[in-house]
Every structure is written in structure tokens, then in C-alpha cells.
PDB file of N, CA and C in Angstrom:
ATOM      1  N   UNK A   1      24.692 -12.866 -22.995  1.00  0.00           N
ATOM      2  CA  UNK A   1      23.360 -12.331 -22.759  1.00  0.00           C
ATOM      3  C   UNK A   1      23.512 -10.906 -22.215  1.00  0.00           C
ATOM      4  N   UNK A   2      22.495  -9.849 -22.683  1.00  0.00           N
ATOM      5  CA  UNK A   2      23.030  -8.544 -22.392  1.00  0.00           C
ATOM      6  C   UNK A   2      22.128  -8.206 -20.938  1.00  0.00           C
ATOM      7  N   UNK A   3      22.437  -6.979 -20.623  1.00  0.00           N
ATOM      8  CA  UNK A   3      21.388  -7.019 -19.278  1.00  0.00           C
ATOM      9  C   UNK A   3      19.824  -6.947 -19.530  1.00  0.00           C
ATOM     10  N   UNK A   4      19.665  -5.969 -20.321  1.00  0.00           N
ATOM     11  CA  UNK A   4      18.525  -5.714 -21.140  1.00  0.00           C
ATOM     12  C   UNK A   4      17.812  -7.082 -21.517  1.00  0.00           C
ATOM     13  N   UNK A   5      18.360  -8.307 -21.924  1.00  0.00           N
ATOM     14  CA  UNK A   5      17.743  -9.572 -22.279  1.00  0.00           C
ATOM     15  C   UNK A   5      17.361  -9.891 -20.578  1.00  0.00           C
ATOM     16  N   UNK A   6      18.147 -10.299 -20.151  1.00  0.00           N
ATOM     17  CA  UNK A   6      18.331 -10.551 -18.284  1.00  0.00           C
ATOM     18  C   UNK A   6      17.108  -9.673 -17.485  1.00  0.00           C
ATOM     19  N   UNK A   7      16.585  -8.353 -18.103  1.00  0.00           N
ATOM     20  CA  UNK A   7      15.797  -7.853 -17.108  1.00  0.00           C
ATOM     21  C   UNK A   7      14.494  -8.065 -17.323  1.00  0.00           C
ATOM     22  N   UNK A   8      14.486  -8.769 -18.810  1.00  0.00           N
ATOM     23  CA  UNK A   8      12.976  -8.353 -19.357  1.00  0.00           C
ATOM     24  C   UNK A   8      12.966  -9.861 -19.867  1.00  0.00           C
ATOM     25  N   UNK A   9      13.312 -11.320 -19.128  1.00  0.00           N
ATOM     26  CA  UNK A   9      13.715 -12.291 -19.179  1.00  0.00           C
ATOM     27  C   UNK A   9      12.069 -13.041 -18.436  1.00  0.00           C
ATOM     28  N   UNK A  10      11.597 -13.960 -18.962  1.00  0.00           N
ATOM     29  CA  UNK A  10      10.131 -14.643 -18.197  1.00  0.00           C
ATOM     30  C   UNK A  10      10.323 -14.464 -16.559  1.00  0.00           C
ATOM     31  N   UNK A  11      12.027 -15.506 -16.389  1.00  0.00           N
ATOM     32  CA  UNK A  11      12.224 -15.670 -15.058  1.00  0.00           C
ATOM     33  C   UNK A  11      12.469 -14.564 -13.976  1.00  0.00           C
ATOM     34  N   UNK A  12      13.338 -13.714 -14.740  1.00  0.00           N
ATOM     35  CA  UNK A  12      13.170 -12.407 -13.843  1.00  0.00           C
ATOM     36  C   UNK A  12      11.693 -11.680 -13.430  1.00  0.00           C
ATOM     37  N   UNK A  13      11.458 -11.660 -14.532  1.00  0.00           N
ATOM     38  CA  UNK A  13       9.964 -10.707 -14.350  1.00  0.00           C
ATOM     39  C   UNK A  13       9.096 -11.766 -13.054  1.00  0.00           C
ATOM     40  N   UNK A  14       8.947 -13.264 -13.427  1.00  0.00           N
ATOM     41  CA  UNK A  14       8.227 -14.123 -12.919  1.00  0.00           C
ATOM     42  C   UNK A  14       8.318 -13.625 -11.050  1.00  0.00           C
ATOM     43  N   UNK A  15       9.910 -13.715 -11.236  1.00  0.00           N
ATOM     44  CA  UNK A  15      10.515 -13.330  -9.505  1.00  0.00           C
ATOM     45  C   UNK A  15      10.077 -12.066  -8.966  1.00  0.00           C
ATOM     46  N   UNK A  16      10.056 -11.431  -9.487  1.00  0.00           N
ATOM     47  CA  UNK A  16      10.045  -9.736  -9.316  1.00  0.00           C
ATOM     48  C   UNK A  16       8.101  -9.619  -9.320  1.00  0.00           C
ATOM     49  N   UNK A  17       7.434 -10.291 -10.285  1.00  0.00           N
ATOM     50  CA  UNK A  17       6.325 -10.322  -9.948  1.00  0.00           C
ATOM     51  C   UNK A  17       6.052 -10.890  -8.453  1.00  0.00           C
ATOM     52  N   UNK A  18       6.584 -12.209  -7.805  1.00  0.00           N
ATOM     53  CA  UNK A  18       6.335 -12.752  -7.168  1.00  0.00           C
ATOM     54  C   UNK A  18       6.340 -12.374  -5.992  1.00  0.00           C
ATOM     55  N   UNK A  19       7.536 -10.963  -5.582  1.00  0.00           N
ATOM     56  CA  UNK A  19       8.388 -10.868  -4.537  1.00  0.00           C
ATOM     57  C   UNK A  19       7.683  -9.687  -4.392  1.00  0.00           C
ATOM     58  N   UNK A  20       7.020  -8.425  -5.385  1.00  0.00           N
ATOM     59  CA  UNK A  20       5.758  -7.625  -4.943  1.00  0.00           C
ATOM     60  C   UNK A  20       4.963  -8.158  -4.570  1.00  0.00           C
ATOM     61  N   UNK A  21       4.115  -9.386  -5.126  1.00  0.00           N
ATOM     62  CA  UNK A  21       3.045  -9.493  -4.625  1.00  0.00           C
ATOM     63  C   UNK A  21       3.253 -10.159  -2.886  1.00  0.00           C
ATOM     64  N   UNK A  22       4.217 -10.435  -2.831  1.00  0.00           N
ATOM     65  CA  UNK A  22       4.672 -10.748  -1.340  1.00  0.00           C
ATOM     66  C   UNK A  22       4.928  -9.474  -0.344  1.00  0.00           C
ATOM     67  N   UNK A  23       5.102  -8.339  -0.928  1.00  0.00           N
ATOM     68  CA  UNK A  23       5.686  -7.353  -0.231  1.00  0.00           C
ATOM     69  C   UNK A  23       4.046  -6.447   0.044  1.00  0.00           C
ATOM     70  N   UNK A  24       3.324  -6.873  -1.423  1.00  0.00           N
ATOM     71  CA  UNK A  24       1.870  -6.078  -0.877  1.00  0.00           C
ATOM     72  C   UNK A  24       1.107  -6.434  -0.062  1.00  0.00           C
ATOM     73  N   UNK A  25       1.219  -7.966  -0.035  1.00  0.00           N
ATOM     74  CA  UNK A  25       0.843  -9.018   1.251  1.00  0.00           C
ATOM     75  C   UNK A  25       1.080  -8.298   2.457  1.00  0.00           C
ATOM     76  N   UNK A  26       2.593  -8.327   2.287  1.00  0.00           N
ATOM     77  CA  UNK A  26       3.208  -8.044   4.206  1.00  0.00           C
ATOM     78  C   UNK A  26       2.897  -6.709   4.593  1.00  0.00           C
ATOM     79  N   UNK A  27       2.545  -5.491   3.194  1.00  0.00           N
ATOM     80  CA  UNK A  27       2.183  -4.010   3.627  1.00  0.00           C
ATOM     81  C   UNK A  27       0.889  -4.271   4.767  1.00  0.00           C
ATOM     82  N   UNK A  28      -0.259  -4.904   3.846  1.00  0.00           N
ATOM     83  CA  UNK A  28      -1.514  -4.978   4.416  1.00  0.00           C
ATOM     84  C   UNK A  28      -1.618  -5.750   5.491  1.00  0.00           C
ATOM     85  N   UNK A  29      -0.960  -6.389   5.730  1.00  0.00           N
ATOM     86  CA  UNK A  29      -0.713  -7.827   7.261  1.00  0.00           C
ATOM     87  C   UNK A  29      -0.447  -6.612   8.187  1.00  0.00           C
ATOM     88  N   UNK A  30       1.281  -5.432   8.011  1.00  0.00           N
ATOM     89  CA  UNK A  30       1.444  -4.922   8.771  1.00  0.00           C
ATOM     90  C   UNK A  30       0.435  -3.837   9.480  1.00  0.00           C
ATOM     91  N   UNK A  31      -0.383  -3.190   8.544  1.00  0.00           N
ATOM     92  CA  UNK A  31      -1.087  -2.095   8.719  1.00  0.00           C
ATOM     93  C   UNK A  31      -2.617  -3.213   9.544  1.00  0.00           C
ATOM     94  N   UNK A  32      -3.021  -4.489   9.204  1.00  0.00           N
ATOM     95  CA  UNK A  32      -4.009  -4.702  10.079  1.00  0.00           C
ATOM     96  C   UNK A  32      -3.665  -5.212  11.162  1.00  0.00           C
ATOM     97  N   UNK A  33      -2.385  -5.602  11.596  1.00  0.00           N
ATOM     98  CA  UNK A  33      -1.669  -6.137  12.974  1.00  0.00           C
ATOM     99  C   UNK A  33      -1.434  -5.082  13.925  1.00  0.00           C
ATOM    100  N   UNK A  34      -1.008  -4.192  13.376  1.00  0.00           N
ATOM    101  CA  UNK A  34      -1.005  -2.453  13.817  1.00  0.00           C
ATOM    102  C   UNK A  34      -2.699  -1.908  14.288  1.00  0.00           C
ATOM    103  N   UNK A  35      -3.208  -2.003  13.166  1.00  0.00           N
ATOM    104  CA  UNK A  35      -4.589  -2.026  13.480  1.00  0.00           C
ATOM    105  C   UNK A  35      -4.825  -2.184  14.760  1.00  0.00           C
ATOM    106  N   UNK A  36      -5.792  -3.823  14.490  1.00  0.00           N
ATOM    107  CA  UNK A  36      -6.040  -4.457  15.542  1.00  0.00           C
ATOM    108  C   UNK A  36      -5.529  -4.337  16.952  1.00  0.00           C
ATOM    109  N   UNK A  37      -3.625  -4.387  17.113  1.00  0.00           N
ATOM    110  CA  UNK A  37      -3.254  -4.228  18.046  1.00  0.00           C
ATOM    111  C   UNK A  37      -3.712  -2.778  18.864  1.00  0.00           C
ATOM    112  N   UNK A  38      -3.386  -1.615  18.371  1.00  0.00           N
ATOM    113  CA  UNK A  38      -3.913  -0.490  18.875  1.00  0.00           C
ATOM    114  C   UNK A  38      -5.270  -0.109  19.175  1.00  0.00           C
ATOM    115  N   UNK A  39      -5.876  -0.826  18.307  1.00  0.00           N
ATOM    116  CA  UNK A  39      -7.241  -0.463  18.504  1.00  0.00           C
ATOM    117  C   UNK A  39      -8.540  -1.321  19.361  1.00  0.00           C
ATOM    118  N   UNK A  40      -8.043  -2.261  19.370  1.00  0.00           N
ATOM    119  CA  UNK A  40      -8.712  -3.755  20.510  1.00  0.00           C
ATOM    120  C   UNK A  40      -7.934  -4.078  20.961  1.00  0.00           C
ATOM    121  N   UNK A  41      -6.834  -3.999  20.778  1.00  0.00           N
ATOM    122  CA  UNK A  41      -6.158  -5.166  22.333  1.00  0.00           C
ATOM    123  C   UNK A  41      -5.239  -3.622  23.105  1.00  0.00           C
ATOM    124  N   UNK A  42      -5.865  -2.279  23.006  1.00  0.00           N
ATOM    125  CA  UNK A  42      -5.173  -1.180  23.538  1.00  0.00           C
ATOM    126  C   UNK A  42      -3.795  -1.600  24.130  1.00  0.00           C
ATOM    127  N   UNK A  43      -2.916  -1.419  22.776  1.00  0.00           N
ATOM    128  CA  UNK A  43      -1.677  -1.787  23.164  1.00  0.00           C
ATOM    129  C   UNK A  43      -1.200  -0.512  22.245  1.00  0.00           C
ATOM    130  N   UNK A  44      -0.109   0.520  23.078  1.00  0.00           N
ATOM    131  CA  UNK A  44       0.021   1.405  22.761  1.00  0.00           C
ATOM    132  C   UNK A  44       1.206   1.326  21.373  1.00  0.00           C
ATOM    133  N   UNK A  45       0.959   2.567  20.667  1.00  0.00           N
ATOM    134  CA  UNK A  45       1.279   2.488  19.013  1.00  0.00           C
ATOM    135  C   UNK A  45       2.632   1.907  19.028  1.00  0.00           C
ATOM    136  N   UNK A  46       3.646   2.603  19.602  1.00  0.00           N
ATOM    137  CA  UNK A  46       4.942   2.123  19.024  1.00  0.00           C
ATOM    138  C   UNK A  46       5.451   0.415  19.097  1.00  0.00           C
ATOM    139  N   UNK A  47       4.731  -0.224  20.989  1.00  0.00           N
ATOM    140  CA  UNK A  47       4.795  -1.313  20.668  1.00  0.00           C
ATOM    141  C   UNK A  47       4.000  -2.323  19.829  1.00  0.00           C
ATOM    142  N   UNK A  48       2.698  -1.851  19.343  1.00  0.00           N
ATOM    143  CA  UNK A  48       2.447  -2.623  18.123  1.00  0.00           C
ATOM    144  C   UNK A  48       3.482  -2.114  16.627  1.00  0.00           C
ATOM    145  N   UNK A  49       3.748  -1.132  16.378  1.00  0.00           N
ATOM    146  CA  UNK A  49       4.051  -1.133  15.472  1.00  0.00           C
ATOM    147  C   UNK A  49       5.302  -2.094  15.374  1.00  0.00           C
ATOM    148  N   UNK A  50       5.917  -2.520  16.613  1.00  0.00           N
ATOM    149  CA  UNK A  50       7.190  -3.245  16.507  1.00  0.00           C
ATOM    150  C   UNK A  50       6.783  -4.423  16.710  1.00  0.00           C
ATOM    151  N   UNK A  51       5.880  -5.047  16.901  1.00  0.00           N
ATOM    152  CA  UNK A  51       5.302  -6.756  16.977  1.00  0.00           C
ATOM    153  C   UNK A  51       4.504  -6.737  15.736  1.00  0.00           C
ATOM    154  N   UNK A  52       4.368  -5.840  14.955  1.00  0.00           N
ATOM    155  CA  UNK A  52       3.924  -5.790  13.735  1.00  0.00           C
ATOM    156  C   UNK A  52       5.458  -6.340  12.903  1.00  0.00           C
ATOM    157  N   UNK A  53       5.914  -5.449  12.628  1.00  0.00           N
ATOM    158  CA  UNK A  53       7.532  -5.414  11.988  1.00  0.00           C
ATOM    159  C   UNK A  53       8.208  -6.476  11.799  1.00  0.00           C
ATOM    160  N   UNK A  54       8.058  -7.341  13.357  1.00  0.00           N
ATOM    161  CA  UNK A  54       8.510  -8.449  13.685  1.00  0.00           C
ATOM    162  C   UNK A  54       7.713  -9.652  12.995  1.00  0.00           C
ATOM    163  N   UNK A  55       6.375  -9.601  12.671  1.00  0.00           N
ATOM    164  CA  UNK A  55       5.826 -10.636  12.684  1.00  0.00           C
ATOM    165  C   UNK A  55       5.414 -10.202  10.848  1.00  0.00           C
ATOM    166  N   UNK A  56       5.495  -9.295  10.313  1.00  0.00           N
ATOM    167  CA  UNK A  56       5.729  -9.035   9.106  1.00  0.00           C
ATOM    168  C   UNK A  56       6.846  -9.635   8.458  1.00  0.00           C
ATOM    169  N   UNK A  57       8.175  -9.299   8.688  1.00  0.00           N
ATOM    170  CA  UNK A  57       9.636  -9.187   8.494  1.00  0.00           C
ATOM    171  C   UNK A  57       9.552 -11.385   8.610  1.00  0.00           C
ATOM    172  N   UNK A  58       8.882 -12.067   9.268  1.00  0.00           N
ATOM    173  CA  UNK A  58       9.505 -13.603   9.416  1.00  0.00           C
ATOM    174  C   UNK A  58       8.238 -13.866   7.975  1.00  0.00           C
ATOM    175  N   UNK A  59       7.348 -12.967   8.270  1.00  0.00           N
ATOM    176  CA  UNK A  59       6.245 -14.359   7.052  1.00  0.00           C
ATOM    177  C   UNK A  59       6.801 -13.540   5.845  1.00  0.00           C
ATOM    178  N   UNK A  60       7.284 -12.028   5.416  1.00  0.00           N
ATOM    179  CA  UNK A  60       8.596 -11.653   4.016  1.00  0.00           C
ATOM    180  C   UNK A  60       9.261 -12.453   4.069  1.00  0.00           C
ATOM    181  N   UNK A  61      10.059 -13.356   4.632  1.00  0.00           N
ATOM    182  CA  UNK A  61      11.447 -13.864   4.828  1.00  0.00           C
ATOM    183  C   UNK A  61       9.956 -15.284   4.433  1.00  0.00           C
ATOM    184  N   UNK A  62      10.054 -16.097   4.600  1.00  0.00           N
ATOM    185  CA  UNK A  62       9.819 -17.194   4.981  1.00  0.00           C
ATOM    186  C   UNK A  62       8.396 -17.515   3.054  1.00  0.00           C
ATOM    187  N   UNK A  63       7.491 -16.045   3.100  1.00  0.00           N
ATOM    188  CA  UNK A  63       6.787 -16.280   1.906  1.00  0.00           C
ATOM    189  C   UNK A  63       7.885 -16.574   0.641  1.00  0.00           C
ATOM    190  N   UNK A  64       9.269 -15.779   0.682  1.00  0.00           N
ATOM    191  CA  UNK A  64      10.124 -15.559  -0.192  1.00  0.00           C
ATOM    192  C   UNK A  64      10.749 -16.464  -0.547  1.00  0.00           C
ATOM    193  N   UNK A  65      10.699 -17.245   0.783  1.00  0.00           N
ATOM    194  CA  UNK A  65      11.908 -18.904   0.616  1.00  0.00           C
ATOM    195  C   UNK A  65      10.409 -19.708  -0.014  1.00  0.00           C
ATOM    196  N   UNK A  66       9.193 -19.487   0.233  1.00  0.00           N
ATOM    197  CA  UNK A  66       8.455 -20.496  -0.213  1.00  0.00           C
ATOM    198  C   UNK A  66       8.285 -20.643  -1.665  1.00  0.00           C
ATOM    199  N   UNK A  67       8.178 -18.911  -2.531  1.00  0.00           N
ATOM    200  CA  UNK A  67       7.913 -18.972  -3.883  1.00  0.00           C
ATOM    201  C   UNK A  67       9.217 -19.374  -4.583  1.00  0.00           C
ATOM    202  N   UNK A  68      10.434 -19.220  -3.679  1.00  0.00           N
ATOM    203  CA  UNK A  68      11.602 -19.276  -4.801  1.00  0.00           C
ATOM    204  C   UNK A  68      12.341 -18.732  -4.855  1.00  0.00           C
ATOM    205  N   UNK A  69      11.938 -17.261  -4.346  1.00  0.00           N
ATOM    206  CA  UNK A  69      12.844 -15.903  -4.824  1.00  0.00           C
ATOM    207  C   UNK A  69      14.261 -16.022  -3.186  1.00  0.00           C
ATOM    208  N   UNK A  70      14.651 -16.621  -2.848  1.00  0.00           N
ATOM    209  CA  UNK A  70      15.485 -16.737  -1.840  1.00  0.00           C
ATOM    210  C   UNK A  70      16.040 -18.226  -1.785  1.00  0.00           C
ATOM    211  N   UNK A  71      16.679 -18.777  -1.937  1.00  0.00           N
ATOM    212  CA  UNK A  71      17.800 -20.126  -1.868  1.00  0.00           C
ATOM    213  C   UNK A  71      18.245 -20.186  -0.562  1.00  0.00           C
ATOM    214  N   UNK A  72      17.910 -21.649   0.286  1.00  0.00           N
ATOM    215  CA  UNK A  72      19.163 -21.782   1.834  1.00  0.00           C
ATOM    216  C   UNK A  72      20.224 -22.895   0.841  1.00  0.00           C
ATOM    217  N   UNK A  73      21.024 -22.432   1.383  1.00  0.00           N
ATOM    218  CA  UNK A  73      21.762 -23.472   1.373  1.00  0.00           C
ATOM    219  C   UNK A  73      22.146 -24.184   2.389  1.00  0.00           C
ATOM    220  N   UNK A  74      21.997 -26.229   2.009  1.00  0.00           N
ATOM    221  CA  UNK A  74      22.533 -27.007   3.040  1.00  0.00           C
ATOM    222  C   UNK A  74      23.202 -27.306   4.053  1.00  0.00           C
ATOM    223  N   UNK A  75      24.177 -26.755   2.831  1.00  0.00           N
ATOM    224  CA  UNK A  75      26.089 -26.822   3.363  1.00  0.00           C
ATOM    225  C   UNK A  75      26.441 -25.450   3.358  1.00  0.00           C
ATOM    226  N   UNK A  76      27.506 -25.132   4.233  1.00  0.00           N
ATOM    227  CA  UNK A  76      27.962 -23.720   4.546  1.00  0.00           C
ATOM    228  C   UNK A  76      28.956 -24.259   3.743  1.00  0.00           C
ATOM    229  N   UNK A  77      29.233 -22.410   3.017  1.00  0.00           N
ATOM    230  CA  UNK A  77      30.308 -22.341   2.006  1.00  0.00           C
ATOM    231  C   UNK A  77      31.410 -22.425   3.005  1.00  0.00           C
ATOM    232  N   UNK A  78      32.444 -22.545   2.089  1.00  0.00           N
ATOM    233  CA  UNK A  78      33.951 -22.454   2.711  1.00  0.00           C
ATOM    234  C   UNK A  78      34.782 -21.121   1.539  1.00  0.00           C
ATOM    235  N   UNK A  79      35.195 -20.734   2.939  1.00  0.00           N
ATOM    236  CA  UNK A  79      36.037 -19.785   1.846  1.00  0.00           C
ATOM    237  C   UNK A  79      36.610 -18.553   3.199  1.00  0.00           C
ATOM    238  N   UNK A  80      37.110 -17.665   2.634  1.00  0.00           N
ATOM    239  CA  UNK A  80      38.165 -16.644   3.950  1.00  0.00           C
ATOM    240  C   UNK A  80      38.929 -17.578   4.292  1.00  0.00           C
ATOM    241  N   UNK A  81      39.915 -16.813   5.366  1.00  0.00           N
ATOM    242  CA  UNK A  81      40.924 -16.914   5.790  1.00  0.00           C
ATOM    243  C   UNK A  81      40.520 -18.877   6.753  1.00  0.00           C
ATOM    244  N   UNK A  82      39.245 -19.043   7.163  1.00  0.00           N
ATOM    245  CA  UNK A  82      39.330 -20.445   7.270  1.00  0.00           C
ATOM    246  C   UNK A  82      39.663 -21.403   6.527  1.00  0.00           C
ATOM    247  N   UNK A  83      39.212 -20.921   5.488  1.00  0.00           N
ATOM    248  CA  UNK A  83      39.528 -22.220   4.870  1.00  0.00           C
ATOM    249  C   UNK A  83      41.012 -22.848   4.068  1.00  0.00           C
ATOM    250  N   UNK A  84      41.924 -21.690   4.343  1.00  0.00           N
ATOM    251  CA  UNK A  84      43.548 -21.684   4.264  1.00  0.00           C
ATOM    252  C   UNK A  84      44.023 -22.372   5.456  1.00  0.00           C
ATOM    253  N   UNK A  85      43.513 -22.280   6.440  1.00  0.00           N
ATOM    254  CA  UNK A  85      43.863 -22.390   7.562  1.00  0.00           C
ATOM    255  C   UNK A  85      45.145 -21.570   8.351  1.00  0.00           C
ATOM    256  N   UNK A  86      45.211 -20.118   7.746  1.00  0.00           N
ATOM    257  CA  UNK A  86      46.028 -19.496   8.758  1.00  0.00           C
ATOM    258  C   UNK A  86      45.659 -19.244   9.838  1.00  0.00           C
ATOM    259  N   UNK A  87      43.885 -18.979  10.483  1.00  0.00           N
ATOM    260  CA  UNK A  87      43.962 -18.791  11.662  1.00  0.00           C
ATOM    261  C   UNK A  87      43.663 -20.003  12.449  1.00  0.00           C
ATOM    262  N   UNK A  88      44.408 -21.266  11.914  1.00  0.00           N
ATOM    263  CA  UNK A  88      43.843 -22.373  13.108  1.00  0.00           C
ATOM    264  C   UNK A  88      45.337 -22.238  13.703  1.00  0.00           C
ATOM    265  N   UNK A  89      45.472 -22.355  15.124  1.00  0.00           N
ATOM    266  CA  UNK A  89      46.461 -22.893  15.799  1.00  0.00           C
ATOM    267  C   UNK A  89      47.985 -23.380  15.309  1.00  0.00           C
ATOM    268  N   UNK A  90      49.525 -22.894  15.736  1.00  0.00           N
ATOM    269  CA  UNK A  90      50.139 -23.727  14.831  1.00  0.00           C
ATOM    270  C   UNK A  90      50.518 -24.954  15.348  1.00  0.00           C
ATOM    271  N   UNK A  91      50.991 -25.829  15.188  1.00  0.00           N
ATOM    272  CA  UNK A  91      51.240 -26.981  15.446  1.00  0.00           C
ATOM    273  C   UNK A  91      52.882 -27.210  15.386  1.00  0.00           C
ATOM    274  N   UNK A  92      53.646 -26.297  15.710  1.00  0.00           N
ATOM    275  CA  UNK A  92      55.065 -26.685  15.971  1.00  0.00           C
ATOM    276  C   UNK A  92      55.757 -27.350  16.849  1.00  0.00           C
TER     277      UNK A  92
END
């Protein structure tokens, strides 16, 4: 499959649609949390803009795991130097 098939693919586009419309979400969340904060609850700019950021940045993260576009995994991979076991202890 070439990249060109891969970019212009249902599923890609589907994701990439999905993950703007999540990002235009969190623009407008940030700018009325900012808002609000500065302007009624007189809380001065920089610390709203950073309880904005904060509270933007978990519902990006969290809308992203909901549509799809982000995977947890269960089980932690194995792999580096743990999983050879040169840096466990030696046992001589």
C-alpha cells in the first residue's frame, strides 16, 4: 500500500476528521474558561489561562481515547535493557 493510498484512506481521513473536530472543541472550551475565569470570577489572566490549559489538555487527552484516535494499552510492553535482564542484580 503506497502512502498516498494510506493518507486519503476512509480510516485515516475518519481519524483526522475526528481529532479536529476535538481540537476545535478544546480551542473554544479554552477561550470560554479563560473567559469566564477573568472576567467573573476576577481571577487574574495568566492564572486562568493556566487552569484553562490544564483543564483543556485532560478533556483533548481523554475526548481522543473516547473517539478512538489514541489506544491504552493493558499490559506494559516489555522490551530495553529490562527485559534481557542485564540490569537486575547478579546472582553469583
Amino acid at each position: 500500500m503506497s502512502i498516498r493510498d494510506k493518507l486519503f484512506s476512509k480510516q485515516f481521513v475518519t481519524k483526522g476528521v475526528k481529532f479536529a473536530f476535538i481540537g476545535a472543541v478544546g480551542t473554544v472550551l479554552n477561550l470560554g474558561i479563560l473567559y469566564g475565569l477573568t472576567t467573573y470570577a476576577h481571577v487574574y489572566y495568566i492564572l486562568s489561562e493556566l487552569i484553562a490549559i490544564l483543564i483543556v489538555f485532560a478533556f483533548n487527552y481523554i475526548g481522543n481515547i473516547m473517539v478512538g484516535n489514541i489506544k491504552i494499552e493493558s499490559e506494559p510492553r516489555m522490551g530495553g535493557s529490562g527485559a534481557t535482564g542485564r540490569d537486575s542484580p547478579r546472582s553469583d
